[in-house]
C-alpha atoms as a PDB file:
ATOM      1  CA  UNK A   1     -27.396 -40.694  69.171  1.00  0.00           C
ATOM      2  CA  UNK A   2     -30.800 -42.348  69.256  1.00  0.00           C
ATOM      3  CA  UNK A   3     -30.721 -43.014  65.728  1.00  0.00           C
ATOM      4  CA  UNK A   4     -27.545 -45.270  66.281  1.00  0.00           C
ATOM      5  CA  UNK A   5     -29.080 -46.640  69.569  1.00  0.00           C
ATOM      6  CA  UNK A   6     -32.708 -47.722  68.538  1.00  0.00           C
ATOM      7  CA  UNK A   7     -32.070 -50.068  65.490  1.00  0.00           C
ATOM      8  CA  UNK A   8     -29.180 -51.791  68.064  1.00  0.00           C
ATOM      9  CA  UNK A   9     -31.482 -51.973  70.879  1.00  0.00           C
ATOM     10  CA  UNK A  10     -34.580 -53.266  69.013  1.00  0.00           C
ATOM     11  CA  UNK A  11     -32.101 -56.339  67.420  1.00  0.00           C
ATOM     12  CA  UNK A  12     -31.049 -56.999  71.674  1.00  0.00           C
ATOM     13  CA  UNK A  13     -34.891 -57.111  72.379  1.00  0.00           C
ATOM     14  CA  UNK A  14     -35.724 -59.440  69.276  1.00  0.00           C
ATOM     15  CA  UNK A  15     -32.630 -61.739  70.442  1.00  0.00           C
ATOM     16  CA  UNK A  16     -34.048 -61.648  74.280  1.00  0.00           C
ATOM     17  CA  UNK A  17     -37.314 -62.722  73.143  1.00  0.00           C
ATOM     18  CA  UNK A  18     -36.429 -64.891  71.088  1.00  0.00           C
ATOM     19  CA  UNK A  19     -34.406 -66.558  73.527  1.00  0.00           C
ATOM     20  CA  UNK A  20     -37.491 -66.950  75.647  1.00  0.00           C
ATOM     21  CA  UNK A  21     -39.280 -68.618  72.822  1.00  0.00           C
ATOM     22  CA  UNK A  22     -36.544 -70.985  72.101  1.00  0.00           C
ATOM     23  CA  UNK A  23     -36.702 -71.321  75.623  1.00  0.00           C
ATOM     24  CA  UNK A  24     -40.491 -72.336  76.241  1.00  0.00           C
ATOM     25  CA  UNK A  25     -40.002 -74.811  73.167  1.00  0.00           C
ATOM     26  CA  UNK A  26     -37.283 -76.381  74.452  1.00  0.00           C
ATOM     27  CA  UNK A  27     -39.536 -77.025  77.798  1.00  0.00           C
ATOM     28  CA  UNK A  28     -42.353 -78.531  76.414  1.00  0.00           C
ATOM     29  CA  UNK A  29     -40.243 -80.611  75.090  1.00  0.00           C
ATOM     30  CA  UNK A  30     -37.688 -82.276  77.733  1.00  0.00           C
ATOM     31  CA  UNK A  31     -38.738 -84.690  80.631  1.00  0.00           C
ATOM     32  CA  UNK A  32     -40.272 -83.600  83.468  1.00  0.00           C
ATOM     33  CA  UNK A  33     -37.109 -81.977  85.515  1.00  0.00           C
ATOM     34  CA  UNK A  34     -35.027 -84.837  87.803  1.00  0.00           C
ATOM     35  CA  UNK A  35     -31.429 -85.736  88.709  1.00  0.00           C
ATOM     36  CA  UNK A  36     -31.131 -88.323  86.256  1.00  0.00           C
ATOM     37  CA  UNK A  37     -29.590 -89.337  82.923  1.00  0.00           C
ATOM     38  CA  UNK A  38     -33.339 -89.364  81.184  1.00  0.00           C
ATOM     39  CA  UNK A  39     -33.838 -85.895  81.696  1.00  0.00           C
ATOM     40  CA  UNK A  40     -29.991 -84.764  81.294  1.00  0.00           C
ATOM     41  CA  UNK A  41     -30.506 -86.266  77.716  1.00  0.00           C
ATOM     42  CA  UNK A  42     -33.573 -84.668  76.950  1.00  0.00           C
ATOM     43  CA  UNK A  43     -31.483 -81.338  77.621  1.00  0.00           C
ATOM     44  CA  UNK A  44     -28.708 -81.863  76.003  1.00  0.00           C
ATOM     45  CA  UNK A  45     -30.570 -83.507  72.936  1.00  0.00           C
ATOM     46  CA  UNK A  46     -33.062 -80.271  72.387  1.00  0.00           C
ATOM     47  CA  UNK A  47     -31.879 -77.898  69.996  1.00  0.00           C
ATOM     48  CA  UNK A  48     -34.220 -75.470  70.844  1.00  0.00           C
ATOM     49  CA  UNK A  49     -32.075 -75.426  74.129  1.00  0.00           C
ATOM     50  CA  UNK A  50     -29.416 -74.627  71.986  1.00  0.00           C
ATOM     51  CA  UNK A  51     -30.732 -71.768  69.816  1.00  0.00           C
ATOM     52  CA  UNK A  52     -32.536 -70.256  73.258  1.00  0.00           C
ATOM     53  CA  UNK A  53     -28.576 -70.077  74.536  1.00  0.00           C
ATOM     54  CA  UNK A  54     -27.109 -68.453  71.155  1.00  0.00           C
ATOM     55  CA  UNK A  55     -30.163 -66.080  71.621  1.00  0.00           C
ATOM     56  CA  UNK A  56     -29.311 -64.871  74.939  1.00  0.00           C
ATOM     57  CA  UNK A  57     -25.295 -64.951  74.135  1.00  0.00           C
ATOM     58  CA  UNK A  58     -25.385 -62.607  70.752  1.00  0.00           C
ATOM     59  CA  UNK A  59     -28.052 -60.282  73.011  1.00  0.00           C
ATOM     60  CA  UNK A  60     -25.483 -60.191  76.238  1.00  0.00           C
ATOM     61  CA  UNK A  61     -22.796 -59.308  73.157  1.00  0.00           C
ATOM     62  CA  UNK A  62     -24.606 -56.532  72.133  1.00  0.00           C
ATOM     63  CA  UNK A  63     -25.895 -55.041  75.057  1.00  0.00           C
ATOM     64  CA  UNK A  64     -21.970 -55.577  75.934  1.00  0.00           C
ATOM     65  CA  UNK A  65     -21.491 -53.037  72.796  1.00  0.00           C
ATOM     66  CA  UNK A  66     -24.799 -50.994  73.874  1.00  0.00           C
ATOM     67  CA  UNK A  67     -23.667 -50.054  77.511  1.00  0.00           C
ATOM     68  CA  UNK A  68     -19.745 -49.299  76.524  1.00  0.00           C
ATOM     69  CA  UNK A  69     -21.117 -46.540  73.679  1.00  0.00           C
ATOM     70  CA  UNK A  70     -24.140 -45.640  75.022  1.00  0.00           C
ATOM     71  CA  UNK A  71     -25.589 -43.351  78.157  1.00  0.00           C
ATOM     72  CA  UNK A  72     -27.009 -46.307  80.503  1.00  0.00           C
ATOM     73  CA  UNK A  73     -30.084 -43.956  81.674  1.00  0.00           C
ATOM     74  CA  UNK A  74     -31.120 -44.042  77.749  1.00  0.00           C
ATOM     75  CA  UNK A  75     -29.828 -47.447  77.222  1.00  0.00           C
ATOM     76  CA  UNK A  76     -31.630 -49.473  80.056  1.00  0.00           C
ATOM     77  CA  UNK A  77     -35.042 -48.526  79.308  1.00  0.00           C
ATOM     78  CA  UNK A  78     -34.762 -49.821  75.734  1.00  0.00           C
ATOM     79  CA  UNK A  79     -34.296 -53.274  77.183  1.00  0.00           C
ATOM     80  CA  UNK A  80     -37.800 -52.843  77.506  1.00  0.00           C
ATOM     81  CA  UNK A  81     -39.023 -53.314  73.677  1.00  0.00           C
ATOM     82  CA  UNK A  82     -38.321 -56.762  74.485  1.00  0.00           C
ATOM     83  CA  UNK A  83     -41.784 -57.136  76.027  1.00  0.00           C
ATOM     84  CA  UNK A  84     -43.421 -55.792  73.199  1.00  0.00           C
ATOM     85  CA  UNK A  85     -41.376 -58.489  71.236  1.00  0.00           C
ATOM     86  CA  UNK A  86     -42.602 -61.020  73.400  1.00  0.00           C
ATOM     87  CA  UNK A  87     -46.357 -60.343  73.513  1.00  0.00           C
ATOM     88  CA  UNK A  88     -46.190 -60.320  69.563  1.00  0.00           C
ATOM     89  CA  UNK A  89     -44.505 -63.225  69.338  1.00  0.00           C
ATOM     90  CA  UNK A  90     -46.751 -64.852  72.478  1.00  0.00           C
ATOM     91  CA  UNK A  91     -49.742 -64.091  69.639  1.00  0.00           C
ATOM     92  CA  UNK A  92     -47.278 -65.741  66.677  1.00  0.00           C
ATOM     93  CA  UNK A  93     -45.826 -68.938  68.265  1.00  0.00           C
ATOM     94  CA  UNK A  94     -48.094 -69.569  71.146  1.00  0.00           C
ATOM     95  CA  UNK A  95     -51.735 -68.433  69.570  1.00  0.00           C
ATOM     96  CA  UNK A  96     -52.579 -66.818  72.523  1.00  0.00           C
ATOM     97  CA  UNK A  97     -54.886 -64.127  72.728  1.00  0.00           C
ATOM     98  CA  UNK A  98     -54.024 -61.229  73.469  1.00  0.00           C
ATOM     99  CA  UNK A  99     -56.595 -57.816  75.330  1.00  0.00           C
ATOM    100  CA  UNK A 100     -56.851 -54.122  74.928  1.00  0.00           C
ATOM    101  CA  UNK A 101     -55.827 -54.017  78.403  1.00  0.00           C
ATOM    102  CA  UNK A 102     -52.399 -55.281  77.110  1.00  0.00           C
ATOM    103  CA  UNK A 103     -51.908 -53.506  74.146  1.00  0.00           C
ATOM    104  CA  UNK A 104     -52.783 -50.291  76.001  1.00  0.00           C
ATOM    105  CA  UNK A 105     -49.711 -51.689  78.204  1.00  0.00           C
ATOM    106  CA  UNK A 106     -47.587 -52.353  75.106  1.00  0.00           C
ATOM    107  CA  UNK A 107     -47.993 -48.470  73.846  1.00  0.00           C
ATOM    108  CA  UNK A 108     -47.177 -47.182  77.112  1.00  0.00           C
ATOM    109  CA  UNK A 109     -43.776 -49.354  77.062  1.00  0.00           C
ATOM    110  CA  UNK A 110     -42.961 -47.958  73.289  1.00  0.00           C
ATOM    111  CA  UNK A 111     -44.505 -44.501  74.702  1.00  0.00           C
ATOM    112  CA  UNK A 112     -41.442 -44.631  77.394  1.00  0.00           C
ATOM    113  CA  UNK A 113     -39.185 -45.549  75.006  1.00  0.00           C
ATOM    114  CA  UNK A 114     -39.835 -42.592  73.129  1.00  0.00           C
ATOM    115  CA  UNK A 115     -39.289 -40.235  75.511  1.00  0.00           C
ATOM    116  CA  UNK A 116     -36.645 -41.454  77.567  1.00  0.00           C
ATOM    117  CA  UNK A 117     -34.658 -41.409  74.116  1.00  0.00           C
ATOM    118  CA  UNK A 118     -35.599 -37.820  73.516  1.00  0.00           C
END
């Protein structure tokens, strides 16, 4: 069961991430947030806004799919590869730096992956 789980699971966690990169983009780019047609336009103009919402739609579809076939105590925890997703791609698209303190973090999260799915 695992087998058909984890390669699902780790495609939901790149598309969450991913949505959160699209998402930080798409921030830096738009006006500074107001009730007015200036920063309405700077929304709906940003297609990194756009990709950040197919992102999080094709990852709701799947973990749709996920929870319907899948035992949710085995299921849920996997949502959690999406951090380790993040901080790599934090390092990738953001250059930030990134500590042993955190990586030690990031093999504890795959470590409780592993054995929750055992």
């Amino acid at each position: 069961m695992i087998l058909q789980l984890l390669p699902i699971s780790v495609v939901q966690s790149i598309l969450l991430a991913g949505g959160q990169v699209f998402l930080k983009f798409a921030l830096n780019r738009m006006e500074p947030f107001g009730w007015n047609w200036t920063f309405w336009k700077s929304v709906l103009l940003n297609w990194q806004f756009a990709a950040c919402g197919i992102c999080y739609a094709a990852g709701t579809v799947l973990w749709l799919y996920i929870i319907k076939h899948f035992p949710f105590s085995m299921a849920y925890p996997m949502v959690s590869l999406s951090y380790v997703f993040g901080m790599i791609a934090a390092m990738i698209f953001f250059h930030e730096t990134v500590d042993i303190v955190k990586w030690i973090g990031v093999l504890l999260i795959m470590g409780g992956c592993v054995l929750i799915a055992k």
